[in-house]
PDB file of N, CA and C in Angstrom:
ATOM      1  N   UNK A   1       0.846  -1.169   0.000  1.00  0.00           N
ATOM      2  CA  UNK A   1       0.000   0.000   0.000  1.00  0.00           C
ATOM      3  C   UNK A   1       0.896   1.238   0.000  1.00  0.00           C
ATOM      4  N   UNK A   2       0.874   2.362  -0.862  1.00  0.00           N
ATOM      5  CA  UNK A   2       2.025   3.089  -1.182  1.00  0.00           C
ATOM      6  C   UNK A   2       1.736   3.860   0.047  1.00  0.00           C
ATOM      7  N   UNK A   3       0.525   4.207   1.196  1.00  0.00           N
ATOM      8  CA  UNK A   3       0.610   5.188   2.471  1.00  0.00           C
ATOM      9  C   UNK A   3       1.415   4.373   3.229  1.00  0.00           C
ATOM     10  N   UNK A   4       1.161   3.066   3.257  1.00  0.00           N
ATOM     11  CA  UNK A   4       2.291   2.344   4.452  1.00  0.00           C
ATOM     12  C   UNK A   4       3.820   2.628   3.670  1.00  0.00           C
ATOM     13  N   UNK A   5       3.777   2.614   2.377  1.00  0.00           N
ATOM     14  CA  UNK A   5       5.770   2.473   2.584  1.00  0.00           C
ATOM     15  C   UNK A   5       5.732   4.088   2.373  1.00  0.00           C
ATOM     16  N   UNK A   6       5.354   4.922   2.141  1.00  0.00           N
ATOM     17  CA  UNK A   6       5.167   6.516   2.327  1.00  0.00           C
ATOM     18  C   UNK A   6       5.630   6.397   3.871  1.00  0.00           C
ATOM     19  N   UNK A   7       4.873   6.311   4.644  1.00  0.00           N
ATOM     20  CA  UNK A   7       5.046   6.394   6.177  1.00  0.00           C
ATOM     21  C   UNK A   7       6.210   5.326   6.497  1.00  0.00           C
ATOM     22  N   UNK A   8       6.771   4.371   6.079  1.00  0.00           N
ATOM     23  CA  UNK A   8       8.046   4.052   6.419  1.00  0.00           C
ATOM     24  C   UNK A   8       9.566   5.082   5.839  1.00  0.00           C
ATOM     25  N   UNK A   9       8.915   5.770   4.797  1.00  0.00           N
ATOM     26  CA  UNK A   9       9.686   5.868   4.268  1.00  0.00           C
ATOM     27  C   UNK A   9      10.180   7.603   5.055  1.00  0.00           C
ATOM     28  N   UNK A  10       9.279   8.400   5.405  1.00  0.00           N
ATOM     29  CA  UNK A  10       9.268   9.429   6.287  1.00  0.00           C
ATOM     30  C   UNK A  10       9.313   9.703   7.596  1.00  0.00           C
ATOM     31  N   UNK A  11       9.067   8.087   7.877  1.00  0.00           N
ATOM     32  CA  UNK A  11       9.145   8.093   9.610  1.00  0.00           C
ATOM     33  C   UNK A  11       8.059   8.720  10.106  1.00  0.00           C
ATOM     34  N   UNK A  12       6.977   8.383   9.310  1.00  0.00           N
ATOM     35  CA  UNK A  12       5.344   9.226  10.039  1.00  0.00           C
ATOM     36  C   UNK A  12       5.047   7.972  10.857  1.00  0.00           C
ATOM     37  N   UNK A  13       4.323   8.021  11.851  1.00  0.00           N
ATOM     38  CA  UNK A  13       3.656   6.408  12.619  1.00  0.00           C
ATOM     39  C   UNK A  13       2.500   6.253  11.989  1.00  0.00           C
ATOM     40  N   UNK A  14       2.509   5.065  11.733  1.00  0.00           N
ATOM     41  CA  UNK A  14       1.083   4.761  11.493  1.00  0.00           C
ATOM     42  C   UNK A  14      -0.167   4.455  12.516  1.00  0.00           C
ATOM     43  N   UNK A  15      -1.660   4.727  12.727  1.00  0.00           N
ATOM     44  CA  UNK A  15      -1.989   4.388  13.505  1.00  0.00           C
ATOM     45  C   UNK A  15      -3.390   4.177  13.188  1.00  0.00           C
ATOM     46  N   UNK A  16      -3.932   2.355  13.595  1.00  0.00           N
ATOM     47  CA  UNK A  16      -4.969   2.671  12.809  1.00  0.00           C
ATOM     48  C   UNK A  16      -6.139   3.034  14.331  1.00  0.00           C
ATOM     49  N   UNK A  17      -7.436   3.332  14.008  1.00  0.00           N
ATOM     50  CA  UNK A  17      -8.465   3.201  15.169  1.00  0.00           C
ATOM     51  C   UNK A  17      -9.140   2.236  15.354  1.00  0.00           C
ATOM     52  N   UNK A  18      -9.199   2.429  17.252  1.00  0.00           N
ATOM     53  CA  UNK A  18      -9.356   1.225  17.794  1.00  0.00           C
ATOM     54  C   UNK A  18     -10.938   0.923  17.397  1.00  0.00           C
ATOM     55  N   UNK A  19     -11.222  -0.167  17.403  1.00  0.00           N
ATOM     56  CA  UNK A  19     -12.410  -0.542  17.034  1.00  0.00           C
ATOM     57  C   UNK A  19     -13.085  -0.761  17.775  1.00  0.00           C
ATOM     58  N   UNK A  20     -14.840   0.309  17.370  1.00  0.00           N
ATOM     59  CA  UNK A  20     -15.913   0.700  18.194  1.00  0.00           C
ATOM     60  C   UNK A  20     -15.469   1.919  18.368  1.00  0.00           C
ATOM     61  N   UNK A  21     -14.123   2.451  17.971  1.00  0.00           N
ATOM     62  CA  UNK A  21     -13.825   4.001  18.320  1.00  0.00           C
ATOM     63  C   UNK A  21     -14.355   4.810  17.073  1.00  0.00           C
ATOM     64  N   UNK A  22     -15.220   5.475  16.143  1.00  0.00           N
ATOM     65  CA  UNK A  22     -14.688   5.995  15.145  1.00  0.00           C
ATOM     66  C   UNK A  22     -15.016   7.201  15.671  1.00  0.00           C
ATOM     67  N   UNK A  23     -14.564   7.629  16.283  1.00  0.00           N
ATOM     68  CA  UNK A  23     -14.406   9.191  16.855  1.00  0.00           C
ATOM     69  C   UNK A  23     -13.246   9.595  17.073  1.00  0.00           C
ATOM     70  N   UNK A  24     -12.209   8.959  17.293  1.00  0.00           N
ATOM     71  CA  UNK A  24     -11.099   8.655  17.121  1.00  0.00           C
ATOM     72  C   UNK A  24     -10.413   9.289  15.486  1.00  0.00           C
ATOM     73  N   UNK A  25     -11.081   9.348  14.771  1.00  0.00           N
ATOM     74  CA  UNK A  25     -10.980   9.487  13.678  1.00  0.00           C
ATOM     75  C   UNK A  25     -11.403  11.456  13.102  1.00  0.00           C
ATOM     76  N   UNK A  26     -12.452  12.035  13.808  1.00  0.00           N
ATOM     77  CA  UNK A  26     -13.787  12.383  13.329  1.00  0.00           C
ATOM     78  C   UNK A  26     -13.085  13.722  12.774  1.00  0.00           C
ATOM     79  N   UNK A  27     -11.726  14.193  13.381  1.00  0.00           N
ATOM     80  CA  UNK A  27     -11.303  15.382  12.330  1.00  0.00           C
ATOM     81  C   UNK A  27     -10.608  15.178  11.044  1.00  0.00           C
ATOM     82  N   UNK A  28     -10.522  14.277  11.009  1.00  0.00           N
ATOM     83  CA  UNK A  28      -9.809  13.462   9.984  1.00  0.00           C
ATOM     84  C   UNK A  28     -10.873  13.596   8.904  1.00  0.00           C
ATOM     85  N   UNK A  29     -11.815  13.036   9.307  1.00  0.00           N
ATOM     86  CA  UNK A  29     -12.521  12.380   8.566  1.00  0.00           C
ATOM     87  C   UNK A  29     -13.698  13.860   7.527  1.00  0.00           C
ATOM     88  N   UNK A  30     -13.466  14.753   8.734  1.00  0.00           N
ATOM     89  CA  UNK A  30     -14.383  16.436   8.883  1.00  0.00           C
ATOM     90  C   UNK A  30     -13.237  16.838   8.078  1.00  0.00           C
ATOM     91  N   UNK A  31     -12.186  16.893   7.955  1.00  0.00           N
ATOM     92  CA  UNK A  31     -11.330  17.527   6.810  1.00  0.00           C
ATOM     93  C   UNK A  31     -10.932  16.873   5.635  1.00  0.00           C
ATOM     94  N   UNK A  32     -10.970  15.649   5.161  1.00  0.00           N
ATOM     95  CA  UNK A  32     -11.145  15.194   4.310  1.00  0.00           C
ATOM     96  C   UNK A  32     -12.281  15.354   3.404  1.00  0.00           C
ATOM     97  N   UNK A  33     -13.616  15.743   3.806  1.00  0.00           N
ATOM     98  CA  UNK A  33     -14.608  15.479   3.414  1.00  0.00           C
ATOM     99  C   UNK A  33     -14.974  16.870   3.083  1.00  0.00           C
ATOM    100  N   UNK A  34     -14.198  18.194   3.671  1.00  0.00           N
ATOM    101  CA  UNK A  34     -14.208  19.342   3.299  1.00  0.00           C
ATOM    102  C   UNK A  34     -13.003  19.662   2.153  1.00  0.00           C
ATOM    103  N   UNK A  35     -11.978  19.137   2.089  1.00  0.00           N
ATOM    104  CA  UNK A  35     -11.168  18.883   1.167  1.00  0.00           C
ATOM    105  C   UNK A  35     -11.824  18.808  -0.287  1.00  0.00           C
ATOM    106  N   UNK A  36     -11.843  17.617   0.385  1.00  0.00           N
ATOM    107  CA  UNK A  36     -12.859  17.248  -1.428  1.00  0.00           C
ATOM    108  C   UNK A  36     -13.996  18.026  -1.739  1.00  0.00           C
ATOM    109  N   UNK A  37     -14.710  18.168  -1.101  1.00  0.00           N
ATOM    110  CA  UNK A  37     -15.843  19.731  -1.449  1.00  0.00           C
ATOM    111  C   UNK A  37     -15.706  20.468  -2.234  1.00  0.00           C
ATOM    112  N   UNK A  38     -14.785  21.107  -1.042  1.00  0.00           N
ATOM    113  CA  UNK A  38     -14.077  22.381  -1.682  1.00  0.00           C
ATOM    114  C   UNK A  38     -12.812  22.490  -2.620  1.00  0.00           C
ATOM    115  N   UNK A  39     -12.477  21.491  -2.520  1.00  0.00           N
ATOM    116  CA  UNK A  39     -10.999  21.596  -3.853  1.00  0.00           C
ATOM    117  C   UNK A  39     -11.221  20.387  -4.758  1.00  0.00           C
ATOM    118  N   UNK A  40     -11.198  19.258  -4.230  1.00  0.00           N
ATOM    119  CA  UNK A  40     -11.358  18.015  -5.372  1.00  0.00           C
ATOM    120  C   UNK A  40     -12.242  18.486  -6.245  1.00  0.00           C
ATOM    121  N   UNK A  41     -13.421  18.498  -5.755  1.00  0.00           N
ATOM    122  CA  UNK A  41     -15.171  18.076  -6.160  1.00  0.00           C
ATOM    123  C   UNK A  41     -15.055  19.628  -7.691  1.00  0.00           C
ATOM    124  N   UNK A  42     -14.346  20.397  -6.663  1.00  0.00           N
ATOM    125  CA  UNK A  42     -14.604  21.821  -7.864  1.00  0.00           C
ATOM    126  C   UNK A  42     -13.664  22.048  -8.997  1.00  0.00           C
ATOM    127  N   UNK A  43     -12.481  20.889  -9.002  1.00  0.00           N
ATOM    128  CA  UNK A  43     -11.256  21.637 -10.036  1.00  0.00           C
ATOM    129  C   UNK A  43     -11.255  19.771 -10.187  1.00  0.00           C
ATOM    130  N   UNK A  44     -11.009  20.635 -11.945  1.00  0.00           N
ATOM    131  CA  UNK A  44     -10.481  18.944 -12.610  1.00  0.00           C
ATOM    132  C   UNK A  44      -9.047  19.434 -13.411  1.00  0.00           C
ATOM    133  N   UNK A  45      -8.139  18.577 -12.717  1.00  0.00           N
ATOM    134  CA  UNK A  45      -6.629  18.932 -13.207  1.00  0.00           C
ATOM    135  C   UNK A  45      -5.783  18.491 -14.164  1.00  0.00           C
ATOM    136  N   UNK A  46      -5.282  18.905 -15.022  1.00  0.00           N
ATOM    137  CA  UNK A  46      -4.857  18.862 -15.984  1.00  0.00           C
ATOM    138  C   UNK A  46      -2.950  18.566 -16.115  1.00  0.00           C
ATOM    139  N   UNK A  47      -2.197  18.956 -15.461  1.00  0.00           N
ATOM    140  CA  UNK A  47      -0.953  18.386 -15.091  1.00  0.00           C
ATOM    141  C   UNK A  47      -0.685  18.746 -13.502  1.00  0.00           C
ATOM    142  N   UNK A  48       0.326  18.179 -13.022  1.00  0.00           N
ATOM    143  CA  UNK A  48       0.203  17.836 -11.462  1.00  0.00           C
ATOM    144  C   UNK A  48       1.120  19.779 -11.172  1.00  0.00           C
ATOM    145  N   UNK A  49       1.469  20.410 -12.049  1.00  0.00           N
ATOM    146  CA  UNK A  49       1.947  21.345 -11.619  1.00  0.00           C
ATOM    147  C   UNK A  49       0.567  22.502 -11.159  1.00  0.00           C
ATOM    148  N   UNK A  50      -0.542  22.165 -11.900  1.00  0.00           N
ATOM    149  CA  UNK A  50      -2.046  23.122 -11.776  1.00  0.00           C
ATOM    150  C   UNK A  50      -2.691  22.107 -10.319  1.00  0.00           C
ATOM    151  N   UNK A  51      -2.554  20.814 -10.317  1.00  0.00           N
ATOM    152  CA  UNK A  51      -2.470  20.525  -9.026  1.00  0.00           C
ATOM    153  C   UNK A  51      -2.318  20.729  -7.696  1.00  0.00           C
ATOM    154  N   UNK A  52      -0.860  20.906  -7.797  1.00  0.00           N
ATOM    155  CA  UNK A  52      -0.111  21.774  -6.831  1.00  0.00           C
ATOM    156  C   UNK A  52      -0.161  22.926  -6.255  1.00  0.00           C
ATOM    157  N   UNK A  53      -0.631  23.932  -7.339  1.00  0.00           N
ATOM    158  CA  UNK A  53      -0.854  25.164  -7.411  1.00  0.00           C
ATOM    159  C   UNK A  53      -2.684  25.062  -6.689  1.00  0.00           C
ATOM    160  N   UNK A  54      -3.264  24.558  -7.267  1.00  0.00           N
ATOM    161  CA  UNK A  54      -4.771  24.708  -6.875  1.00  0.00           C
ATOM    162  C   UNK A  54      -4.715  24.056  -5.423  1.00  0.00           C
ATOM    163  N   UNK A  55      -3.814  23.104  -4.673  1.00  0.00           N
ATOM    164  CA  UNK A  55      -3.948  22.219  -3.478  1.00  0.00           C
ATOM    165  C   UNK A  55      -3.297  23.148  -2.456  1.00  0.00           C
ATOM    166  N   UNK A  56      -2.398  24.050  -2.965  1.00  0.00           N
ATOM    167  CA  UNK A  56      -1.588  24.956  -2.062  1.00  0.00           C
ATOM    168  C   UNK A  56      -2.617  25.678  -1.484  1.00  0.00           C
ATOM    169  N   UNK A  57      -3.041  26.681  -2.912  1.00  0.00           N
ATOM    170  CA  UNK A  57      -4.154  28.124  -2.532  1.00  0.00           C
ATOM    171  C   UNK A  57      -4.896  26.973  -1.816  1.00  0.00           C
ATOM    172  N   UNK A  58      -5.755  26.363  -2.076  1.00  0.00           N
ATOM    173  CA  UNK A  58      -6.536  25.749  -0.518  1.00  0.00           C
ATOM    174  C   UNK A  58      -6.338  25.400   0.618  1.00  0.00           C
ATOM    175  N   UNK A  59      -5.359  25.013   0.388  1.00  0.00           N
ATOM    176  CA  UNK A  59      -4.345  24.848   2.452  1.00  0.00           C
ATOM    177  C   UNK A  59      -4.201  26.012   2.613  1.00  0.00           C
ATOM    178  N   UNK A  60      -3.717  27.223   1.808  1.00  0.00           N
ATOM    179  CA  UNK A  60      -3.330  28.457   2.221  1.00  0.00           C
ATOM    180  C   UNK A  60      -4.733  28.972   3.217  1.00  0.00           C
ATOM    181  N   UNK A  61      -5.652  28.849   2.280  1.00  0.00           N
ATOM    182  CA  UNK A  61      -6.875  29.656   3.110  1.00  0.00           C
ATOM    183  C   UNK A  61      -7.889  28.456   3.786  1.00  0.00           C
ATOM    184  N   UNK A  62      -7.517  27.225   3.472  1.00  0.00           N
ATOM    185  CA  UNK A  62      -8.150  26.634   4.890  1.00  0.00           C
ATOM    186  C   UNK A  62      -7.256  26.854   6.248  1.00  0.00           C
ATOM    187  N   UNK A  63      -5.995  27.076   6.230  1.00  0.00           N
ATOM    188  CA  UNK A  63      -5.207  27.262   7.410  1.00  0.00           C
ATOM    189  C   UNK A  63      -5.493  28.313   7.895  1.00  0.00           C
ATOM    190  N   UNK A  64      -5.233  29.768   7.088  1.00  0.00           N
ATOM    191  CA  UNK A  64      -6.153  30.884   7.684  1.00  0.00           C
ATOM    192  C   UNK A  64      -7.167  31.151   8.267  1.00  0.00           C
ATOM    193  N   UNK A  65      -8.191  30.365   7.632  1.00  0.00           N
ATOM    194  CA  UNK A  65      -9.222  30.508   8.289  1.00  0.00           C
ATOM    195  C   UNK A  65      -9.203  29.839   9.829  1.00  0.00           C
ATOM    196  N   UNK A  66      -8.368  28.327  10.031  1.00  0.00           N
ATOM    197  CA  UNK A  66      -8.832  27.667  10.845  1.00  0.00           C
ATOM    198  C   UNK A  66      -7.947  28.007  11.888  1.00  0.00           C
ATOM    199  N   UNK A  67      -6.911  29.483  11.973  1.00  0.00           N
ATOM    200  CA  UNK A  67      -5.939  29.466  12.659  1.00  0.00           C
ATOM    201  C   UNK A  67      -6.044  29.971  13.844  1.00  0.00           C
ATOM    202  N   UNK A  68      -7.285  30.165  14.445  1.00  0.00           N
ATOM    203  CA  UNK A  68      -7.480  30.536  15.780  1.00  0.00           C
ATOM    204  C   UNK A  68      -8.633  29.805  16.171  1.00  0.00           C
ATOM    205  N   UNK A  69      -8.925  28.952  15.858  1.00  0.00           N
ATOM    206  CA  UNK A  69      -9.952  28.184  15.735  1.00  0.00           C
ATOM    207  C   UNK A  69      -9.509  27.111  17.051  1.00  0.00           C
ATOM    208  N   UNK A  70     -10.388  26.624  18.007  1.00  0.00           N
ATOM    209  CA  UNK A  70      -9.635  25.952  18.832  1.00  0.00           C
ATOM    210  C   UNK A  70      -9.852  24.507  18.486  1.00  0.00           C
ATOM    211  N   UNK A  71      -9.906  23.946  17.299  1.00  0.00           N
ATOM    212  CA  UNK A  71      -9.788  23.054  16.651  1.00  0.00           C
ATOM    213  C   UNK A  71      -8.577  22.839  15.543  1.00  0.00           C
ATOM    214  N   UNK A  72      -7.338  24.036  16.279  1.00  0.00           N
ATOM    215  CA  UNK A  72      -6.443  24.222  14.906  1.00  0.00           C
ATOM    216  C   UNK A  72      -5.361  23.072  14.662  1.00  0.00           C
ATOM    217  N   UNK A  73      -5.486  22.098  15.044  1.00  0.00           N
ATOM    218  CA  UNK A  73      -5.253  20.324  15.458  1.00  0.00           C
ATOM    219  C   UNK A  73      -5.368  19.453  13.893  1.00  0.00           C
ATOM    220  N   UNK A  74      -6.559  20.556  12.980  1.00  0.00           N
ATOM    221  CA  UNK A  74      -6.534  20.104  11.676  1.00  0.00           C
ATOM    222  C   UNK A  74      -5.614  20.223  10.847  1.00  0.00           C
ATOM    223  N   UNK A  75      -4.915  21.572  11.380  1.00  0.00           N
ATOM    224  CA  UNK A  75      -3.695  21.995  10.536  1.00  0.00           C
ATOM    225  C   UNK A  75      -2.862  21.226  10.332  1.00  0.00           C
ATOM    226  N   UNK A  76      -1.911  20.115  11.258  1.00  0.00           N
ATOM    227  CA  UNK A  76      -1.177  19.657  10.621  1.00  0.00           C
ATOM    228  C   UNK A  76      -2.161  18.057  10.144  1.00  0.00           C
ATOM    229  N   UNK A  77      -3.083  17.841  10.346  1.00  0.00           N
ATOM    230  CA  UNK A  77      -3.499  16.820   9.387  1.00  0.00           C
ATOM    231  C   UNK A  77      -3.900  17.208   7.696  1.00  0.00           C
ATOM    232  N   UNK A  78      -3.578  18.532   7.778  1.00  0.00           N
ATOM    233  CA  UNK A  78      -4.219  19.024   6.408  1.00  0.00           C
ATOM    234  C   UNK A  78      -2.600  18.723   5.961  1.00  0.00           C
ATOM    235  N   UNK A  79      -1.100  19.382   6.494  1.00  0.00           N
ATOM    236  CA  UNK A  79      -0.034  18.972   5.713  1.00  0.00           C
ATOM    237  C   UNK A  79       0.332  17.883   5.537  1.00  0.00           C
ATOM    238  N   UNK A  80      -0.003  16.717   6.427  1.00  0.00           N
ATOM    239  CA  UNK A  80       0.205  15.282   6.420  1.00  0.00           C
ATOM    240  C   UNK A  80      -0.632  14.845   5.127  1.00  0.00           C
ATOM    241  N   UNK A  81      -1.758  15.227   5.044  1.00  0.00           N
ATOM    242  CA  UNK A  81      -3.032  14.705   3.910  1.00  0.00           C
ATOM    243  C   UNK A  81      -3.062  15.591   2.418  1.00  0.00           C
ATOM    244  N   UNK A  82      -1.878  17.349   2.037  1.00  0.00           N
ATOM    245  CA  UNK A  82      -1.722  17.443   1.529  1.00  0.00           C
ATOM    246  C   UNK A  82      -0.141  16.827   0.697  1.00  0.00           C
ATOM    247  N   UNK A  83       0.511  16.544   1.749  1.00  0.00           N
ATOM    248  CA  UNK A  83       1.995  15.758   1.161  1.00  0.00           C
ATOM    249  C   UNK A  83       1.461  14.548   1.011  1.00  0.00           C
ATOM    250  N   UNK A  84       0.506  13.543   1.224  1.00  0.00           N
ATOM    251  CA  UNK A  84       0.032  12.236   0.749  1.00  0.00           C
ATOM    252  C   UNK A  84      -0.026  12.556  -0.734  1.00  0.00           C
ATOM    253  N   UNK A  85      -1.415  13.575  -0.913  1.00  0.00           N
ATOM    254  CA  UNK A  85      -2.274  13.939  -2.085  1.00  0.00           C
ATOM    255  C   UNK A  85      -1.030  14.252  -3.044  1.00  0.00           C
ATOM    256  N   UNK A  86      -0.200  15.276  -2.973  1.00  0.00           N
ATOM    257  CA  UNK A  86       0.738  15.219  -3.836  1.00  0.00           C
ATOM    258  C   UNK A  86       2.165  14.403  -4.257  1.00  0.00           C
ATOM    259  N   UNK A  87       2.387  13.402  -3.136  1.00  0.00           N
ATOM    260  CA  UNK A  87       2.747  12.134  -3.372  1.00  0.00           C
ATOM    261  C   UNK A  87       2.271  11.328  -4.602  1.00  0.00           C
ATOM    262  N   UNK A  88       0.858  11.330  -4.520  1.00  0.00           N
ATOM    263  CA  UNK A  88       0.013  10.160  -5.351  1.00  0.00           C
ATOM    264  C   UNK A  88       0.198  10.987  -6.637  1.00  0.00           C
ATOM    265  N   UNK A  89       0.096  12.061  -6.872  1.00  0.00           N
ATOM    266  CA  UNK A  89      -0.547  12.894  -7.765  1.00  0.00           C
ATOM    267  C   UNK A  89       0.983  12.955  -9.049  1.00  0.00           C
ATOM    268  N   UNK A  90       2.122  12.686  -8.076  1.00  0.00           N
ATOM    269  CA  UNK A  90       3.620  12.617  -8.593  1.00  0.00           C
ATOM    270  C   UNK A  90       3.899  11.346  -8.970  1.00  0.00           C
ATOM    271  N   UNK A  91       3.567  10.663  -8.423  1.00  0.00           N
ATOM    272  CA  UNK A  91       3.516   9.255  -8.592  1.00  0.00           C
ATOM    273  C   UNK A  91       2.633   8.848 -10.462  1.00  0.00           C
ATOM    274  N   UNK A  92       1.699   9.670 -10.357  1.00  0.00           N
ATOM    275  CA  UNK A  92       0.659   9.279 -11.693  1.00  0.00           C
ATOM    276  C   UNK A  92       1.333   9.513 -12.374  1.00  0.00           C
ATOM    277  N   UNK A  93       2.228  10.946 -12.101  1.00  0.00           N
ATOM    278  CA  UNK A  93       2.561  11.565 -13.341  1.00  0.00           C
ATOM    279  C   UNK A  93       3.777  10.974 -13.773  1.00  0.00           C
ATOM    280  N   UNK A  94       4.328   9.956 -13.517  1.00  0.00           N
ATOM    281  CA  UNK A  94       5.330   9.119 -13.849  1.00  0.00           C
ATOM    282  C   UNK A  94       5.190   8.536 -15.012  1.00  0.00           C
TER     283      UNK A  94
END
């Protein structure tokens, strides 16, 4: 699975949730699902450099916005889940 050797390969831990927990999960799951909304769902990309560019400006101003937010805990799951996204996205373009 290219997230497991990704995460060996960066020294991220892996961790999955315990089961009967999925709350454990639930910002994860609340920023992913705003992700794609708002950036997947609306832009269809054409080389991974308009990618990049369109995945940035959205971390740029989802971080802004969420930066006093006392939920700002998303922030670094948004850089963990935007260096995945452009992992894969580098990977295609191979």
């Amino acid at each position: 699975m290219a997230v497991l050797r990704w995460c060996q390969q960066t020294g991220v831990e892996w961790h999955y949730i315990a089961p009967g927990k999925p709350t454990q999960n639930a910002s994860v799951e609340s920023f992913n699902g705003r992700f794609r909304d708002e950036c997947l769902n609306d832009t269809l990309f054409s080389t991974l450099a308009e990618a990049r560019s369109a995945i940035t400006s959205w971390k740029e101003d989802y971080t802004n916005e969420t930066k006093d937010s006392p939920s700002s805990r998303r922030r670094k799951g948004s850089q963990v889940t935007t260096h995945i996204l452009l992992s894969v996205a580098e990977r295609r373009a191979r």
